[in-house]
C-alpha atoms as a PDB file:
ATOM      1  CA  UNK A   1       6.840 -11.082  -1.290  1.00  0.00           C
ATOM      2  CA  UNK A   2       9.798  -8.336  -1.105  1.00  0.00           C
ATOM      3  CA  UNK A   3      10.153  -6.560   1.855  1.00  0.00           C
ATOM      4  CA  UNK A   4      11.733  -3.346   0.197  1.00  0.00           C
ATOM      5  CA  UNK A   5       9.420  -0.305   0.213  1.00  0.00           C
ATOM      6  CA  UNK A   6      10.066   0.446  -3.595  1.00  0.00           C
ATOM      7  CA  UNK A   7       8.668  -2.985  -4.213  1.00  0.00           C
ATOM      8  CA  UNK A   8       5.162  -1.409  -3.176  1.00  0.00           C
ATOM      9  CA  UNK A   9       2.727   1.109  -4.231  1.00  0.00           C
ATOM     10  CA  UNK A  10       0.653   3.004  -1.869  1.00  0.00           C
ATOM     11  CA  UNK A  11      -2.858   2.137  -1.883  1.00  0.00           C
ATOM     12  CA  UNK A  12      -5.780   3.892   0.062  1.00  0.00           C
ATOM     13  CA  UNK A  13      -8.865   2.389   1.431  1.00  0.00           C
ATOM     14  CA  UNK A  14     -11.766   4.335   0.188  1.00  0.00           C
ATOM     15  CA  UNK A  15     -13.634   4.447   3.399  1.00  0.00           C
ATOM     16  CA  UNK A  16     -11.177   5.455   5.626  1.00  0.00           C
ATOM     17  CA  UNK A  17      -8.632   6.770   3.421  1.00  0.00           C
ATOM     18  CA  UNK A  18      -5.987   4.415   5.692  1.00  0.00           C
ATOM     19  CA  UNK A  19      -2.610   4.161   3.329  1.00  0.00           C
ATOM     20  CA  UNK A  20      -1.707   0.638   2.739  1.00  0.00           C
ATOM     21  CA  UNK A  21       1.179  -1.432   0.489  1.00  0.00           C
ATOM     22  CA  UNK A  22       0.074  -3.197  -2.517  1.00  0.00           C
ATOM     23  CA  UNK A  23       2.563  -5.465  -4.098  1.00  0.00           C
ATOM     24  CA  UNK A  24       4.089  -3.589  -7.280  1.00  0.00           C
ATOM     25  CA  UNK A  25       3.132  -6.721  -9.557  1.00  0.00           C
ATOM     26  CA  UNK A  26      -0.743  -6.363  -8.591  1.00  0.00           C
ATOM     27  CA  UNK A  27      -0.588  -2.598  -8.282  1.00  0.00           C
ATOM     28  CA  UNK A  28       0.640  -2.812 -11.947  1.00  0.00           C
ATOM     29  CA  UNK A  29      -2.767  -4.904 -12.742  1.00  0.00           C
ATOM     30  CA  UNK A  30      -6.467  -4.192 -13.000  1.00  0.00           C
ATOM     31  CA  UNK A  31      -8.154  -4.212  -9.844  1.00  0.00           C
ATOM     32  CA  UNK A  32      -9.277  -5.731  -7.773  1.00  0.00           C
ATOM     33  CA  UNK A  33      -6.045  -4.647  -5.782  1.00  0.00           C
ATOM     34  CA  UNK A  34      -5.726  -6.335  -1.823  1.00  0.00           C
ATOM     35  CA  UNK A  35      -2.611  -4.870   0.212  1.00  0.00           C
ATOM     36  CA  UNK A  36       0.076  -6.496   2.041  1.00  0.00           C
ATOM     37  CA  UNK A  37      -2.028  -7.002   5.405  1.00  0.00           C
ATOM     38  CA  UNK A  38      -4.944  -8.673   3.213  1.00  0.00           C
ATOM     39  CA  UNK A  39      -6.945  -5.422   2.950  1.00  0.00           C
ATOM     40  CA  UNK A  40      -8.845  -4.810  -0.237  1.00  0.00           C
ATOM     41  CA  UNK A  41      -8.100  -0.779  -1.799  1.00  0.00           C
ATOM     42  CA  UNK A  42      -9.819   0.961  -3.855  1.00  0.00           C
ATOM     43  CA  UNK A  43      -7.035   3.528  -5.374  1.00  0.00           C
ATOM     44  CA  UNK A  44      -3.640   2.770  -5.660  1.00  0.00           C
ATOM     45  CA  UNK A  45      -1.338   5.503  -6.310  1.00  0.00           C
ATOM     46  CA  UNK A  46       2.485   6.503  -5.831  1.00  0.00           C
ATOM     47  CA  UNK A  47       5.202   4.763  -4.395  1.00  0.00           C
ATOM     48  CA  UNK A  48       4.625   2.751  -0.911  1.00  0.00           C
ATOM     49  CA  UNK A  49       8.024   4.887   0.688  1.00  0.00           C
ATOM     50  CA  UNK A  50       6.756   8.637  -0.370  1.00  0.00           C
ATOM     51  CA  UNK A  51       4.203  10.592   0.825  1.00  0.00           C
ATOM     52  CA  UNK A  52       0.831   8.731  -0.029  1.00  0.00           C
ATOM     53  CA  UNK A  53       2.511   5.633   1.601  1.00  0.00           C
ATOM     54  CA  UNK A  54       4.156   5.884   4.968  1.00  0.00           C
ATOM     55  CA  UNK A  55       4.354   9.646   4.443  1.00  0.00           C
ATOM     56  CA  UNK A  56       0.321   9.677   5.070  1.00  0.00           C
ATOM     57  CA  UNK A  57      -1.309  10.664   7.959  1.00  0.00           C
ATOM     58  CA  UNK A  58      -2.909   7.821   8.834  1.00  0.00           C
ATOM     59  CA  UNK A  59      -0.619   4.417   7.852  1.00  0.00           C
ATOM     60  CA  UNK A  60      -1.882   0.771   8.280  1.00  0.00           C
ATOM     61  CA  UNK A  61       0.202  -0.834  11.005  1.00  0.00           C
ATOM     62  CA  UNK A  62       0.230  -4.203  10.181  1.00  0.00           C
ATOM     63  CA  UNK A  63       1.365  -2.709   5.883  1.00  0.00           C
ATOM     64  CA  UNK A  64       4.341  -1.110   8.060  1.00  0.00           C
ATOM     65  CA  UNK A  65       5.637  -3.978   9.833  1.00  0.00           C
ATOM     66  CA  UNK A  66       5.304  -6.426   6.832  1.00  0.00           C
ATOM     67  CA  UNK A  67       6.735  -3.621   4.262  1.00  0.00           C
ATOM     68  CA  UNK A  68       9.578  -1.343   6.012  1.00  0.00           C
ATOM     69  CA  UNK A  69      10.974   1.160   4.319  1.00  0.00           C
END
């Protein structure tokens, strides 16, 4: 797995609307889509280092430490 941002798509848990990286290659695919950390996300949309990813409000910590910018 890459660690550059632009390798990533921002995906959103439905529930809690937490932003989270998904791998480009999965984000890419059907779903089901799981994010770097291991969480499963329902909506994946825009790029991991713009403003759905860690431009959100609320940002998965573990997503950010395994996928910096």
């Amino acid at each position: 797995m890459t660690n550059a941002g632009s390798g990533h798509a921002a995906g959103r848990d439905q529930e809690t609307s937490r932003a989270h990286a998904v791998p480009r290659e999965a984000a890419d695919g059907p779903p089901p889509w799981v994010a770097a950390c291991g969480t499963p996300v329902a909506v994946v949309r825009g790029a991991w280092h713009g403003h759905r990813g860690l431009g959100a409000d609320d940002v998965c910590p573990e997503c950010r430490r395994l996928v910096p910018a």
